[in-house]
Protein backbone atom coordinates (compact mmCIF):
# COMPACT_ATOMS: atom_id res chain seq x y z
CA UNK A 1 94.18 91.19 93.62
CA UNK A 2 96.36 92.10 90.34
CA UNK A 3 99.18 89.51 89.02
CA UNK A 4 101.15 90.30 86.40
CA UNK A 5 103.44 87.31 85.11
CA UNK A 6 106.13 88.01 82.10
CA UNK A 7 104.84 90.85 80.77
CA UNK A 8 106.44 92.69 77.57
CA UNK A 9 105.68 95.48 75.22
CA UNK A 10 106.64 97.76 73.63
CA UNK A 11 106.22 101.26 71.75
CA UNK A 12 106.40 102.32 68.50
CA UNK A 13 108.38 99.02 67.77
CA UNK A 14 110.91 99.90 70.27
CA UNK A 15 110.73 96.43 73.54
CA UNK A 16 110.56 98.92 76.71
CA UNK A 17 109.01 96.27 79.20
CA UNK A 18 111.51 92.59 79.10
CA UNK A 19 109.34 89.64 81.67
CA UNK A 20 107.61 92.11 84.54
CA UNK A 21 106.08 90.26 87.25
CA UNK A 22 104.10 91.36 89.90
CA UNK A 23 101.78 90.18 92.50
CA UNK A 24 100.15 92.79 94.50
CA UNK A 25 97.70 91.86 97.19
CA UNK A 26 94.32 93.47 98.98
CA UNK A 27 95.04 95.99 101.13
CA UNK A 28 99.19 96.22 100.00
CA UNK A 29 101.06 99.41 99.16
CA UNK A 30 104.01 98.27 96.50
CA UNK A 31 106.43 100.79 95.73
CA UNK A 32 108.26 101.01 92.18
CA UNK A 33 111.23 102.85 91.64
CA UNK A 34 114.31 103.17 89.27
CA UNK A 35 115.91 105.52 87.18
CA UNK A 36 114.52 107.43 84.19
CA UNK A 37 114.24 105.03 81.15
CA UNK A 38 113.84 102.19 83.37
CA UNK A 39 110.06 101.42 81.91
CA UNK A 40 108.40 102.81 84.93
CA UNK A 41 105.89 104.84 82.88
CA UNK A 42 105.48 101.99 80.41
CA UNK A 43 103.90 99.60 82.93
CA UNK A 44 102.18 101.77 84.04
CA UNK A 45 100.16 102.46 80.60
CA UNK A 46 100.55 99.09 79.41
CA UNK A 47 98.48 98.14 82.61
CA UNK A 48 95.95 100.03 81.55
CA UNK A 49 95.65 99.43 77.88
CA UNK A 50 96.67 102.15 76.42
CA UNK A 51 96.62 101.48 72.82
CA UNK A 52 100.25 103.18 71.94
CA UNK A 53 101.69 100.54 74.52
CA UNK A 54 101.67 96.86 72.87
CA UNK A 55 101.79 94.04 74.84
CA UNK A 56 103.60 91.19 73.23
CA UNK A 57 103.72 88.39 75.91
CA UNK A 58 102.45 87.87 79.46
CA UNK A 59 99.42 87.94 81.32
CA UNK A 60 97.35 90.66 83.59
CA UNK A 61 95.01 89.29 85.99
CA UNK A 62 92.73 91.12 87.93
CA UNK A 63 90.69 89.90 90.83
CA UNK A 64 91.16 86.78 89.07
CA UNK A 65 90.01 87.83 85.27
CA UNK A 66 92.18 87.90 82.36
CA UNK A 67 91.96 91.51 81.54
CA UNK A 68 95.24 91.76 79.28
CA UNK A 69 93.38 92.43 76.25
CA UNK A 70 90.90 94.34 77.40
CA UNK A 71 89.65 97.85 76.53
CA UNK A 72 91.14 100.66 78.63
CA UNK A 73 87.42 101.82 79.64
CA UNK A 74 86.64 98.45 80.27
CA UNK A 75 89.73 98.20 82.54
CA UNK A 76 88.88 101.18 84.79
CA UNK A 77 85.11 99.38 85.29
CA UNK A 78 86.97 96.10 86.35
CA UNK A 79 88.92 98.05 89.29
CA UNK A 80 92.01 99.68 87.83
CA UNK A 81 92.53 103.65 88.37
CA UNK A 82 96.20 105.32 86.67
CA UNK A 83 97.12 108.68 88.31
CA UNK A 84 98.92 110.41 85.70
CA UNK A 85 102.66 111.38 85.67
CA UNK A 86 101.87 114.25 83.33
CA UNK A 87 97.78 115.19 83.89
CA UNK A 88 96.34 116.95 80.79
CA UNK A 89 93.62 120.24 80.94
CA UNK A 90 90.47 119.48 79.25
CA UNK A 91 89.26 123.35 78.90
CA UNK A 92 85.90 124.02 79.47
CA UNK A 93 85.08 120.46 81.51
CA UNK A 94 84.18 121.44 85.31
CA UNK A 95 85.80 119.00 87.65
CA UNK A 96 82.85 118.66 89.29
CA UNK A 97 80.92 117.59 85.68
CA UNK A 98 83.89 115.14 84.60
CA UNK A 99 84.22 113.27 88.02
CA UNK A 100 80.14 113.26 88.27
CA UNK A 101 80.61 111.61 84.57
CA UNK A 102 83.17 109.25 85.26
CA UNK A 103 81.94 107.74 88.22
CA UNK A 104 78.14 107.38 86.23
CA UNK A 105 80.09 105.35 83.55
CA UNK A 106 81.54 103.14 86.20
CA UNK A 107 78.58 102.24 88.27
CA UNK A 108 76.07 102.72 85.95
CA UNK A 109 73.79 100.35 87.81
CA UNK A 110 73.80 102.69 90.84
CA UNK A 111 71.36 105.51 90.77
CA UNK A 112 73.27 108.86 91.58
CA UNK A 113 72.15 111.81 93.82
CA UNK A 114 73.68 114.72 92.64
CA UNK A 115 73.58 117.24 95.28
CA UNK A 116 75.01 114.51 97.61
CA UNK A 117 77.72 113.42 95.16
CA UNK A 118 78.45 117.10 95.08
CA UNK A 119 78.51 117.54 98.69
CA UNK A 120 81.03 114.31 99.34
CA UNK A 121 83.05 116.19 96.36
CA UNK A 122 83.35 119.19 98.48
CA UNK A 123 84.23 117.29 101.43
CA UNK A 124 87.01 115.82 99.57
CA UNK A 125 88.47 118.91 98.21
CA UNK A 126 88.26 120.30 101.80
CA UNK A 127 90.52 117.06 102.65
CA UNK A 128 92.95 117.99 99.96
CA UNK A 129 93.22 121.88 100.95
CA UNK A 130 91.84 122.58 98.16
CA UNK A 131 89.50 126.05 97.34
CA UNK A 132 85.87 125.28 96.89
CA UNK A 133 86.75 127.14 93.48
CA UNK A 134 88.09 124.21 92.14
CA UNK A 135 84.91 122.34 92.25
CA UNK A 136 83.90 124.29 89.33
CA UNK A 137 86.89 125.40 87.54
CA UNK A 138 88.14 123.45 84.15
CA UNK A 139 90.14 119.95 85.07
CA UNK A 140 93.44 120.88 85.30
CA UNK A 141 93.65 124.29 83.35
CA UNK A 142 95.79 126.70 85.07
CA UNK A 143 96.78 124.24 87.71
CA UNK A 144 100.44 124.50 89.14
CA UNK A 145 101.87 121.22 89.50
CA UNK A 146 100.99 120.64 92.63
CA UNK A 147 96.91 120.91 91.83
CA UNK A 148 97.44 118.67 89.06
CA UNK A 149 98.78 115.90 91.70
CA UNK A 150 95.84 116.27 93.61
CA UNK A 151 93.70 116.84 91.54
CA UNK A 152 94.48 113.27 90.23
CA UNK A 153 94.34 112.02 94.31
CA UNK A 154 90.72 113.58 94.22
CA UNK A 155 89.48 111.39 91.49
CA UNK A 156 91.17 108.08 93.40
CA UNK A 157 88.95 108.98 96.55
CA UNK A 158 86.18 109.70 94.23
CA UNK A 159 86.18 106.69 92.02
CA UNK A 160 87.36 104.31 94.90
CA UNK A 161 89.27 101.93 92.75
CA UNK A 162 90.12 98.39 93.80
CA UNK A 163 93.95 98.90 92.56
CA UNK A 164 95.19 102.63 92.18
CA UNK A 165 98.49 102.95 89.80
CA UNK A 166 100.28 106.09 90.96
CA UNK A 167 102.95 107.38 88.46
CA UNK A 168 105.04 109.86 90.18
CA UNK A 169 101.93 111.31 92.50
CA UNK A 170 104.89 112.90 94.18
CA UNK A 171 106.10 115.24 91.65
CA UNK A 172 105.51 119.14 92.33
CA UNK A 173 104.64 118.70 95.80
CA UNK A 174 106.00 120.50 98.55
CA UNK A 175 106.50 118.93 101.49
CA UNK A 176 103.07 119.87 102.88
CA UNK A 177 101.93 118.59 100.50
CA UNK A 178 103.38 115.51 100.18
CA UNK A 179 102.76 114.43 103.22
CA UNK A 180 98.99 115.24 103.02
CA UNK A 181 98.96 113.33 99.79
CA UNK A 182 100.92 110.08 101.07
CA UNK A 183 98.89 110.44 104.69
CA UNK A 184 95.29 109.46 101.74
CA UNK A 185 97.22 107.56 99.80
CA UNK A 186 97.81 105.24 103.15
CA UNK A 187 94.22 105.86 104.32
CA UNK A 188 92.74 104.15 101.15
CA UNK A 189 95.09 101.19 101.14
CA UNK A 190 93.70 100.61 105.06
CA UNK A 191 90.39 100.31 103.52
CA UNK A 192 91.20 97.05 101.34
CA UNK A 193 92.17 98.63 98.24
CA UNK A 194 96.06 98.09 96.90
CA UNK A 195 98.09 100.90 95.53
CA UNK A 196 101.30 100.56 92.84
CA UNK A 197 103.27 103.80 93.83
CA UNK A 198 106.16 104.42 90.85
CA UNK A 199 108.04 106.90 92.09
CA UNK A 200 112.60 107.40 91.88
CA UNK A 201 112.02 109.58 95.22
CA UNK A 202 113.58 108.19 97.68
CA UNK A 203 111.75 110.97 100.50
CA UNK A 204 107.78 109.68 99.65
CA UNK A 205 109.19 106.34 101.69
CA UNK A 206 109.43 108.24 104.73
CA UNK A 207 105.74 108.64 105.19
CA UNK A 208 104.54 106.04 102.58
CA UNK A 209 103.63 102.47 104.06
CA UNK A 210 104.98 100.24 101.66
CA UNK A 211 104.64 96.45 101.88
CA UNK A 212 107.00 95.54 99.35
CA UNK A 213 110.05 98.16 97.38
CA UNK A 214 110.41 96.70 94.04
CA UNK A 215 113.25 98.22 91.68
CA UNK A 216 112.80 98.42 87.93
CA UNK A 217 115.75 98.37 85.53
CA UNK A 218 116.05 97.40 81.77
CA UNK A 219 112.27 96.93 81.49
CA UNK A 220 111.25 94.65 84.53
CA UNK A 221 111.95 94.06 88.56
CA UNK A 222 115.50 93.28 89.28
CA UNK A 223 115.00 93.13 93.02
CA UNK A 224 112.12 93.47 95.99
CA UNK A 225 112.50 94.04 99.58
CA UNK A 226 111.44 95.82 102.14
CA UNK A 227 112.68 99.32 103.35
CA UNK A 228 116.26 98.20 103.90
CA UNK A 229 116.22 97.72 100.30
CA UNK A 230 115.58 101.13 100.52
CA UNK A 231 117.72 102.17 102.63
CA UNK A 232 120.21 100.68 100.13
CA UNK A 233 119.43 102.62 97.10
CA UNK A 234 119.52 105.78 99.23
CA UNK A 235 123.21 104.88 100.65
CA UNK A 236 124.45 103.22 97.45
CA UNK A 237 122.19 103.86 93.96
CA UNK A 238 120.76 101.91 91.50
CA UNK A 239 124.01 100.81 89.78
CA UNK A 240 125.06 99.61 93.22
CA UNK A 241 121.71 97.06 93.58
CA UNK A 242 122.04 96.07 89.89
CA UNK A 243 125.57 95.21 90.66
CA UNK A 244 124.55 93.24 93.62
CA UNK A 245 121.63 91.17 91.54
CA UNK A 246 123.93 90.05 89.51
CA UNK A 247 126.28 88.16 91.77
């Protein structure tokens, strides 16, 4: 599905990603964590083109296609959805208007019903426990952190993705929450899409199910495992596991 051999970039001048390689398969959950500064955030964006984030070497396949210098929108047709870390409010844009919008410039080839998109779009807010409100309130204005979060779940189910990047879907959810979030987050993997959760929360991988742990230092995977890899990190830290790559 996505492989990503010896990628670097870097922001602003300043090398944040050093040789990342991935290889994430149909249907896999892969779980990235590591400590703040690690280049976490910096994958994610530089995965989907976003033009601050320069990529200086390596390649990004998708589903078989070269897509490392491709256009961000032209990324998100090919199959690649980013849930952000930090969503922004676009004032006076109805969710239900900017995810009818979104999904038209994805499959433009498909002719859309709008009262039944709108109906699936309440379903799926209903699935989220979220107020039929939202459906026509502005994206993400006045939205704790939580409604952000699922806000940016809702568009996943809505623009059903081949590959869903997830940075830090976790953050400002209760446990509730959390667990309602994780319990669709597993639900879409089962239905042959792959998911890249980046995450330093050692509690989402509890109720996440995660084919592969990877951990991130110094700009690029230092080790992979399963969850007694995680199970590690909870008992012992990153420094520990960097410690132990090294020998």
């Amino acid at each position: 599905m996505l492989k990503i051999k010896n990628l670097h970039a870097e922001v602003g001048g300043k090398k944040i990603l050093n040789g990342m390689d991935l290889n994430v398969k149909r249907g896999e959950i892969h779980v990235i964590m590591g400590p703040n500064g690690s280049g976490k955030s910096t994958f994610a964006y530089a995965l989907l083109g976003h033009p601050k984030y320069k990529i200086t070497k390596g390649k990004i396949s998708l589903k078989n296609r070269d897509i490392t210098k491709m256009a961000t929108e032209k990324r998100a047709c090919a199959g690649l959805f980013l849930g952000f870390q930090h969503p922004h409010a676009i004032p006076g844009v109805s969710i239900a208007s900017f995810l009818m919008q979104a999904y038209k410039s994805q499959n433009p080839k498909e002719r859309l019903n709008p009262p039944e998109f709108c109906g699936d779009l309440h379903d799926k807010l209903a699935e989220l426990k979220l107020d039929e409100k939202f459906f026509e309130r502005s994206l993400n204005e006045g939205f704790s952190g939580g409604e952000k979060k699922k806000m940016e779940v809702l568009q996943m189910l809505v623009l059903n993705p081949d590959i869903a990047i997830l940075d830090e879907i976790d953050s400002g959810l209760d446990v509730d929450a959390l667990k309602l979030v994780i319990k669709k987050i597993n639900k879409f993997a089962k239905n042959n899409k792959s998911v890249i959760l980046i995450t330093h929360n050692i509690r989402v991988l509890k109720h996440i199910k995660a084919n592969r742990i990877h951990i991130m230092m110094h700009g690029k995977i230092i080790k992979s495992g399963d969850n007694r890899l995680a199970k590690t990190l909870e008992n012992k830290g990153f420094d520990f596991i960097e410690h132990l790559n090294e020998k």
